[in-house]
C-alpha atoms as a PDB file:
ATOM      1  CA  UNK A   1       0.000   0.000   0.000  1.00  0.00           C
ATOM      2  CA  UNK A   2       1.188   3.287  -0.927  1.00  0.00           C
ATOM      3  CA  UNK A   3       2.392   5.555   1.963  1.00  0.00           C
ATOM      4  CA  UNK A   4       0.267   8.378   0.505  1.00  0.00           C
ATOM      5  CA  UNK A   5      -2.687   6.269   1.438  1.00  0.00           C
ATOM      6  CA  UNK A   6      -1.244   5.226   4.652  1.00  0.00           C
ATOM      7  CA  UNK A   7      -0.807   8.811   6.486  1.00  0.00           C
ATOM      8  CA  UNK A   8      -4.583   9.728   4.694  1.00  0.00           C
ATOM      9  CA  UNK A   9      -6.173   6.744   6.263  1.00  0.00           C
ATOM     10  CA  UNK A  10      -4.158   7.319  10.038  1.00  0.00           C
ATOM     11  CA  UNK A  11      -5.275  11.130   9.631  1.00  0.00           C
ATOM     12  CA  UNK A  12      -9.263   9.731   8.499  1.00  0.00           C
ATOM     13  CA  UNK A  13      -9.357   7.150  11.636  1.00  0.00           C
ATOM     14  CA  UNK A  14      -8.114  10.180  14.436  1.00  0.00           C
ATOM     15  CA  UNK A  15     -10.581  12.654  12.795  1.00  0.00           C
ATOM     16  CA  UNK A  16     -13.043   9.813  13.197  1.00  0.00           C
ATOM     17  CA  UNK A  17     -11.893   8.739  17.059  1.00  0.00           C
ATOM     18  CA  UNK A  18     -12.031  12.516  18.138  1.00  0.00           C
ATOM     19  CA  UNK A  19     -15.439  13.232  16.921  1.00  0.00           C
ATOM     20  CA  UNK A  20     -16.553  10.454  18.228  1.00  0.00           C
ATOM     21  CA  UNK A  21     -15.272  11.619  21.576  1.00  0.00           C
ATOM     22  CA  UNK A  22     -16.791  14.625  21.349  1.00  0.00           C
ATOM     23  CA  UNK A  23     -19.733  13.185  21.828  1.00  0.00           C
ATOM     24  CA  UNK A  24     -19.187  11.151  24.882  1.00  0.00           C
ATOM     25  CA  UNK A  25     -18.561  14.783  26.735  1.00  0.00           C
ATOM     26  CA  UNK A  26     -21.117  15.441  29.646  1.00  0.00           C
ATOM     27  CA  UNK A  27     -22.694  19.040  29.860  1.00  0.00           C
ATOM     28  CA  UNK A  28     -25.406  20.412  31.891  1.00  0.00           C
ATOM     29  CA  UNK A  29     -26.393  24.038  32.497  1.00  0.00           C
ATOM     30  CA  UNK A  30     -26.746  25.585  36.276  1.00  0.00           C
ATOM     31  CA  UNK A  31     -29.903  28.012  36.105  1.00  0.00           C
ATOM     32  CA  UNK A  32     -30.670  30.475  38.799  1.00  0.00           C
ATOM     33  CA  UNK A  33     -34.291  32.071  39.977  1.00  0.00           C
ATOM     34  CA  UNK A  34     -34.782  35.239  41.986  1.00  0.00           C
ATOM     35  CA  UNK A  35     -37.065  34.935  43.671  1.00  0.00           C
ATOM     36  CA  UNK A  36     -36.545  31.075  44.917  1.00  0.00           C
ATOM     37  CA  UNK A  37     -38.989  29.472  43.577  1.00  0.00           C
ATOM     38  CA  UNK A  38     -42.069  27.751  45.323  1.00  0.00           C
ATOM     39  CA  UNK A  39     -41.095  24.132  47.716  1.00  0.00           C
ATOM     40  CA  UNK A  40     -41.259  22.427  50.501  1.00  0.00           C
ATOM     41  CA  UNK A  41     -38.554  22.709  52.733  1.00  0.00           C
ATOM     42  CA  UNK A  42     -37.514  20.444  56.063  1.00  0.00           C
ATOM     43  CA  UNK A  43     -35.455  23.647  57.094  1.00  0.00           C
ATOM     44  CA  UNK A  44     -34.453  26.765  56.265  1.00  0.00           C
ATOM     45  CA  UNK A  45     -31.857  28.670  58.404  1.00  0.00           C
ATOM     46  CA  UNK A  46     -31.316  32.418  58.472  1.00  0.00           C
ATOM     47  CA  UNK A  47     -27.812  33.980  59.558  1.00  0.00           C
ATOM     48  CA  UNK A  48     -27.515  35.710  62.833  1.00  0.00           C
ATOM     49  CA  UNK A  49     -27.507  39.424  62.387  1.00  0.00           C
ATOM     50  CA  UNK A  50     -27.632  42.368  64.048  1.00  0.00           C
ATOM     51  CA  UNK A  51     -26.997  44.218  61.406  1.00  0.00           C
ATOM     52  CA  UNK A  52     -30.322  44.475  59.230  1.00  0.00           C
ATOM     53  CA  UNK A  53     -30.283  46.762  56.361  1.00  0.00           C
ATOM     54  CA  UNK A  54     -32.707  49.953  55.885  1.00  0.00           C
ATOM     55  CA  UNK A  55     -36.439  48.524  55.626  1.00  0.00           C
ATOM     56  CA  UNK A  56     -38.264  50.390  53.287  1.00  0.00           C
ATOM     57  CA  UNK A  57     -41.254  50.015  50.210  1.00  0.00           C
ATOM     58  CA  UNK A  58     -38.115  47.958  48.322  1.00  0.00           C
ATOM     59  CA  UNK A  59     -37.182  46.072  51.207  1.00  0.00           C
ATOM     60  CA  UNK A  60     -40.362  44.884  51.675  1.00  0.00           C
ATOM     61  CA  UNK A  61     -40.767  40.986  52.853  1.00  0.00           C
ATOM     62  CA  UNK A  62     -37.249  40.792  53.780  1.00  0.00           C
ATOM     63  CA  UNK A  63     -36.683  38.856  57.224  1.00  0.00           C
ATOM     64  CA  UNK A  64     -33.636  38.019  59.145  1.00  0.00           C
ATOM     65  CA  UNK A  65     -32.787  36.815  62.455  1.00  0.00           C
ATOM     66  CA  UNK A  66     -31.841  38.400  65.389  1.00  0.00           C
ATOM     67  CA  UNK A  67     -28.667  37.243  66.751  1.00  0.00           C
ATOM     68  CA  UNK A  68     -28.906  39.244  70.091  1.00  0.00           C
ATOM     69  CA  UNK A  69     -33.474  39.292  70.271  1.00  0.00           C
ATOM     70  CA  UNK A  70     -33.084  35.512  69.267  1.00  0.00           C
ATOM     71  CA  UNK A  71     -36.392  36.301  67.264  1.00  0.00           C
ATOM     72  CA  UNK A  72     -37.215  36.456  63.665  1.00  0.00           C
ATOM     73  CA  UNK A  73     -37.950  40.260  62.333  1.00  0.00           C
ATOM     74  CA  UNK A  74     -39.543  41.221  58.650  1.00  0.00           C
ATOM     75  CA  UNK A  75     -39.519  43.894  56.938  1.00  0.00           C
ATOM     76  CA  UNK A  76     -43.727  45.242  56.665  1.00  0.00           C
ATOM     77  CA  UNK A  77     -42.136  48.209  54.041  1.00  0.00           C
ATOM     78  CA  UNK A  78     -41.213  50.803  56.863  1.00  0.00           C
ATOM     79  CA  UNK A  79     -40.309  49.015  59.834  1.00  0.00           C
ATOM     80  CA  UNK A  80     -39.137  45.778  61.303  1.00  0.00           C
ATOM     81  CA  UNK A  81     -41.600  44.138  63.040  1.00  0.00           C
ATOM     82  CA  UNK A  82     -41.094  40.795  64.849  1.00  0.00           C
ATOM     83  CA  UNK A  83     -42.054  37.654  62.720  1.00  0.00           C
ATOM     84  CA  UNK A  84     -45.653  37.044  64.086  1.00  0.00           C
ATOM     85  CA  UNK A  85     -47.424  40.179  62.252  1.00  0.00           C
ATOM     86  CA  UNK A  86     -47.444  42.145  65.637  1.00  0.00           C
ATOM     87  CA  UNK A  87     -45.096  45.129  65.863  1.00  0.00           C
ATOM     88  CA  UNK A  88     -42.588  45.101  68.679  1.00  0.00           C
ATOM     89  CA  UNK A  89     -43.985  46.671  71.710  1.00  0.00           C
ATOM     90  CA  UNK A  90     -45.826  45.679  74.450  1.00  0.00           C
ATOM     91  CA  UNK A  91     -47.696  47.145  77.681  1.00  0.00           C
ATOM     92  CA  UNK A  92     -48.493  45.950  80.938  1.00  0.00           C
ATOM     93  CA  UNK A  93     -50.185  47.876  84.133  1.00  0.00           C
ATOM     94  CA  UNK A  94     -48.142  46.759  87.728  1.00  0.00           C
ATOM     95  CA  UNK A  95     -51.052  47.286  90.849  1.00  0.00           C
ATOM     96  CA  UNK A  96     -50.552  48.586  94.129  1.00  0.00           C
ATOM     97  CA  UNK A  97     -51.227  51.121  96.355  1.00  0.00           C
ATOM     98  CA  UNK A  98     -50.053  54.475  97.705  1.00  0.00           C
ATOM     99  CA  UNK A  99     -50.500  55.132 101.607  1.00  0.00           C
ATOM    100  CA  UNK A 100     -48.391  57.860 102.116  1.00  0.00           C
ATOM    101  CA  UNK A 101     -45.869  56.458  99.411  1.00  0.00           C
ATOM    102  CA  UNK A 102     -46.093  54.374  96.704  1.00  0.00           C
ATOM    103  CA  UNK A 103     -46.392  50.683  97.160  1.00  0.00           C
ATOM    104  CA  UNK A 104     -46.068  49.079  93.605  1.00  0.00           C
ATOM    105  CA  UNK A 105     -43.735  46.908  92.010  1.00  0.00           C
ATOM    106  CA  UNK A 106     -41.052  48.270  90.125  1.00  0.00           C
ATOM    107  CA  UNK A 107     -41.162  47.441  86.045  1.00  0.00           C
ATOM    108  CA  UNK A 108     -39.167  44.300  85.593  1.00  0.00           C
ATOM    109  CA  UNK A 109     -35.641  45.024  84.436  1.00  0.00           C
ATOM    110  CA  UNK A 110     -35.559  45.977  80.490  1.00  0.00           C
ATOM    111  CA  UNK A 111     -39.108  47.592  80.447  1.00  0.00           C
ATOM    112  CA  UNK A 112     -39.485  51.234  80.274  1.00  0.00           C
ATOM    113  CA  UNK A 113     -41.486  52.866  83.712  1.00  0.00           C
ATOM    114  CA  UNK A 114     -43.982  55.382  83.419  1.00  0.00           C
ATOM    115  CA  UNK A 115     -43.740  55.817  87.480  1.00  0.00           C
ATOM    116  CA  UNK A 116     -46.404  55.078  89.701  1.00  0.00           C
ATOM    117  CA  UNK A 117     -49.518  56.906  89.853  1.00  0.00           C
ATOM    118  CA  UNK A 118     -52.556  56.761  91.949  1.00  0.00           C
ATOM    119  CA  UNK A 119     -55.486  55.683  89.684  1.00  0.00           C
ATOM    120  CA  UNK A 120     -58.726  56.722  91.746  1.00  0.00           C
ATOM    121  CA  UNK A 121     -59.027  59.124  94.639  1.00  0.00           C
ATOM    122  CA  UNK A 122     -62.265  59.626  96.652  1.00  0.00           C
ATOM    123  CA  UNK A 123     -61.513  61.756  99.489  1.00  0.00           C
ATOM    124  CA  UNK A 124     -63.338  64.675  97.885  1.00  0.00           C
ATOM    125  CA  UNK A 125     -62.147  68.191  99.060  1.00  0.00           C
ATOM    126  CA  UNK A 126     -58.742  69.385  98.747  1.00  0.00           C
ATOM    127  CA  UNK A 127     -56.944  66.702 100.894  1.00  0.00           C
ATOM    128  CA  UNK A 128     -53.932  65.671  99.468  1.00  0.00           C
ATOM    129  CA  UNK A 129     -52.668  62.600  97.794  1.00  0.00           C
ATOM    130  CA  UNK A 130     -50.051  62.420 100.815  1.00  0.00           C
ATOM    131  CA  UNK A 131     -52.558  61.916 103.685  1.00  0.00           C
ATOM    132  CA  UNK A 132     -52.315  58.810 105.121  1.00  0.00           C
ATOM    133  CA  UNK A 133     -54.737  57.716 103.575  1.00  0.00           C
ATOM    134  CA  UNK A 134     -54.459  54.534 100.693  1.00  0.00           C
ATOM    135  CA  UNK A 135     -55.177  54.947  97.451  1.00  0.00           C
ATOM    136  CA  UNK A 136     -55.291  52.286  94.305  1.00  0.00           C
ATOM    137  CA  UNK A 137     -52.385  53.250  92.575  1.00  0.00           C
ATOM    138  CA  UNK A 138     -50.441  51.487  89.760  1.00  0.00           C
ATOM    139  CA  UNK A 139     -47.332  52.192  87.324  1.00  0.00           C
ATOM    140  CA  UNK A 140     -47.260  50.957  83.199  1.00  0.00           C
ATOM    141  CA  UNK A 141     -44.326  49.369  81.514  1.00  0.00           C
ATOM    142  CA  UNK A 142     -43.208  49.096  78.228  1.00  0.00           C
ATOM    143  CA  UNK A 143     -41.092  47.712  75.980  1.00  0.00           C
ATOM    144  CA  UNK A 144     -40.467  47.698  72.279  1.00  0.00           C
ATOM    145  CA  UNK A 145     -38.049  44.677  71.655  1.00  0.00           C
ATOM    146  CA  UNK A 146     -40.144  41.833  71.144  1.00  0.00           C
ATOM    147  CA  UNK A 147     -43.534  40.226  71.920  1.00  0.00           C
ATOM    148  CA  UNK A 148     -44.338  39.588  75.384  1.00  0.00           C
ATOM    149  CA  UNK A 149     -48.022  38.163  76.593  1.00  0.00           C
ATOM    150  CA  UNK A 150     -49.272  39.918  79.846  1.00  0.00           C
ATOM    151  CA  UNK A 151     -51.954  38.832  82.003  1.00  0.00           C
ATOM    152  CA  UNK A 152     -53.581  40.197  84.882  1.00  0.00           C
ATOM    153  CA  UNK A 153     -54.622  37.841  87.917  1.00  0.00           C
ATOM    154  CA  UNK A 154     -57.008  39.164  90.578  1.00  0.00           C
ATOM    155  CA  UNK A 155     -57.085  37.889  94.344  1.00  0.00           C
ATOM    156  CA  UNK A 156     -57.795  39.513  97.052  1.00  0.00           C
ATOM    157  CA  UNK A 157     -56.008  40.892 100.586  1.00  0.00           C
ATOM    158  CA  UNK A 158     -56.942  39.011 103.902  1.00  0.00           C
ATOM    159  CA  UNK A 159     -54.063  39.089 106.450  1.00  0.00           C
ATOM    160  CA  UNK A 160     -52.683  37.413 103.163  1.00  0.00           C
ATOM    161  CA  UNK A 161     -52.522  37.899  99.552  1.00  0.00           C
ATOM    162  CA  UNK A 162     -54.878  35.206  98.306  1.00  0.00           C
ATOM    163  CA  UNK A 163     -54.152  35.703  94.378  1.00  0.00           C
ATOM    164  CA  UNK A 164     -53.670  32.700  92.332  1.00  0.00           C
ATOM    165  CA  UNK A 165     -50.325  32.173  91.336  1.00  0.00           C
ATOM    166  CA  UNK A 166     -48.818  33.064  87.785  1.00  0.00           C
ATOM    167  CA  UNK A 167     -48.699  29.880  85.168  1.00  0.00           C
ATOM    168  CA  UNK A 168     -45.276  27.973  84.944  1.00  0.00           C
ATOM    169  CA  UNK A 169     -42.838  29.715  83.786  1.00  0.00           C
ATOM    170  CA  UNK A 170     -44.180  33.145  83.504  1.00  0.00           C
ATOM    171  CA  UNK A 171     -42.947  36.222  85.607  1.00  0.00           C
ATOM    172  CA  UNK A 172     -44.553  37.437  88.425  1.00  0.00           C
ATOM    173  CA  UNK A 173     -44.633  41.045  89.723  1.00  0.00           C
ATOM    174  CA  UNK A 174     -45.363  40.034  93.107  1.00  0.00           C
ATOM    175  CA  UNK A 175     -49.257  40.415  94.170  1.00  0.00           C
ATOM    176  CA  UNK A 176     -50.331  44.186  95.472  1.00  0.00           C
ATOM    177  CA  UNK A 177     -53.699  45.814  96.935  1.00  0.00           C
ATOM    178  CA  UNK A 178     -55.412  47.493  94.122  1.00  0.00           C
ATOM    179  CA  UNK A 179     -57.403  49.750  96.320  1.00  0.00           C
ATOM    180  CA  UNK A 180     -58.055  50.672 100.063  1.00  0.00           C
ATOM    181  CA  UNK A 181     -61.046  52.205 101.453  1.00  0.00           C
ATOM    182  CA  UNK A 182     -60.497  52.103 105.248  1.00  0.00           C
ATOM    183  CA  UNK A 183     -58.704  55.797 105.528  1.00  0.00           C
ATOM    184  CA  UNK A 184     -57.518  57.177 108.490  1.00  0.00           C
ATOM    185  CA  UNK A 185     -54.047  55.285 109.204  1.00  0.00           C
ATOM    186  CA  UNK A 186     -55.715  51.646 108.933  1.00  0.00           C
ATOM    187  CA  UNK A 187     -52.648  49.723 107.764  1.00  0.00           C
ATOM    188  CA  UNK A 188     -53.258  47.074 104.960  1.00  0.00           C
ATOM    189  CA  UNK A 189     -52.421  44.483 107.484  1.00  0.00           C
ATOM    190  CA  UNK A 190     -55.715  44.807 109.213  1.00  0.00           C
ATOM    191  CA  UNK A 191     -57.994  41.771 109.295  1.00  0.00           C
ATOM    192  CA  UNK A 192     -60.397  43.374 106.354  1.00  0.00           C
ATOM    193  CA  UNK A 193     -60.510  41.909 102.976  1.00  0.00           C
ATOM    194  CA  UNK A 194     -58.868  43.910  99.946  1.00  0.00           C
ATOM    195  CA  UNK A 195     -59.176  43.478  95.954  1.00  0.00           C
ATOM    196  CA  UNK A 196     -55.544  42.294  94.871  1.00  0.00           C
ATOM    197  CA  UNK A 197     -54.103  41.971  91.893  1.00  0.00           C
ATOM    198  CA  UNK A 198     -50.796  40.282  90.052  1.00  0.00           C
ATOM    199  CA  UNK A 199     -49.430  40.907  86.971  1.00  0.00           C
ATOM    200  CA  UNK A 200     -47.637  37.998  84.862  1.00  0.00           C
ATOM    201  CA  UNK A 201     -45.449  38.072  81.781  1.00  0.00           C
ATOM    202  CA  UNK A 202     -43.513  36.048  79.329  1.00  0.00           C
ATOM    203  CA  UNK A 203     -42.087  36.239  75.967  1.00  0.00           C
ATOM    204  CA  UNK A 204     -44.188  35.690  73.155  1.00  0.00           C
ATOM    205  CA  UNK A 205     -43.494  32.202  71.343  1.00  0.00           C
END
């Protein structure tokens, strides 16, 4: 056989070996969607930030998680607002009584106080709040970190606070006279039956 036709059928066979290669190759194509499109999950984990950009109309939906609240916060197109619908800020009234002073429960550490203030007076006249006479009296407290549930749980005052405790694990203000009709100097400590109160708390879940 000729050489001529030797090198034309060598260069014929590796034209024909690399095509054929060519087609062995495997390709696929990565394709991205914003926004993530619609699933089922088993978990999805947010970063720990404190550091949450601006929230605003194009901001709106965006949620992160708070690495110092330990709570979820989205973005409602203005604000942040904590991640079950309800903005962050919560209320709560603390009873007691004022006989010349104020006896009420201070607002648990991390709540903002209003102070105490008496909340009905019926002496008529001009006598003053300082007699010694006791008042209902009561101080609000706020916060504006997270969701907190507050309940109120009456009793009454008989030698004794008789007010049902608060649930497990809930905070307790400590139970407190709501009012005091006996004036003169009668102490609370008398032998007469009082409406009582306690206020309980605990972070929303």
């Amino acid at each position: 056989m000729p050489k001529y036709f030797k090198i034309t059928g060598l260069l014929i066979f590796s034209i024909f070996v690399l095509h054929s290669l060519s087609f062995c190759e495997e390709s696929f194509t990565i394709t991205t969607y914003y926004p993530s499109p619609y699933g089922v999950y088993k978990e999805l984990r947010l970063y720990p930030n404190d550091a949450a950009s601006t929230c605003d109309s194009n901001n709106k939906g965006a949620m992160y998680y708070s690495d110092s609240g330990s709570q979820i916060y989205v973005c409602n197109g203005s604000s942040w607002e904590t991640a079950t619908g309800k903005p962050g800020a919560n209320t709560m009234v603390i009873y007691g009584y004022y006989d010349n002073g104020f006896n009420v429960p201070g607002c648990p550490s991390g709540w903002s106080n209003s102070g105490p203030q008496v909340t009905s007076y019926g002496g008529g006249g001009s006598r003053a709040i300082s007699s010694n006479v006791t008042y209902p009296a009561a101080r609000s407290c706020s916060r504006t970190d997270g969701s907190y549930l507050t309940v109120t749980i009456y009793g009454y005052y008989d030698n004794g606070f008789n007010v049902p405790a608060c649930p497990s694990g809930w905070n307790d203000s400590g139970a407190q006279v709501t009012s005091y009709g006996g004036g003169g100097s009668r102490a609370i400590s008398s032998n007469v039956t009082y409406p009582a109160a306690r206020t309980c708390w605990i972070a929303a879940p």
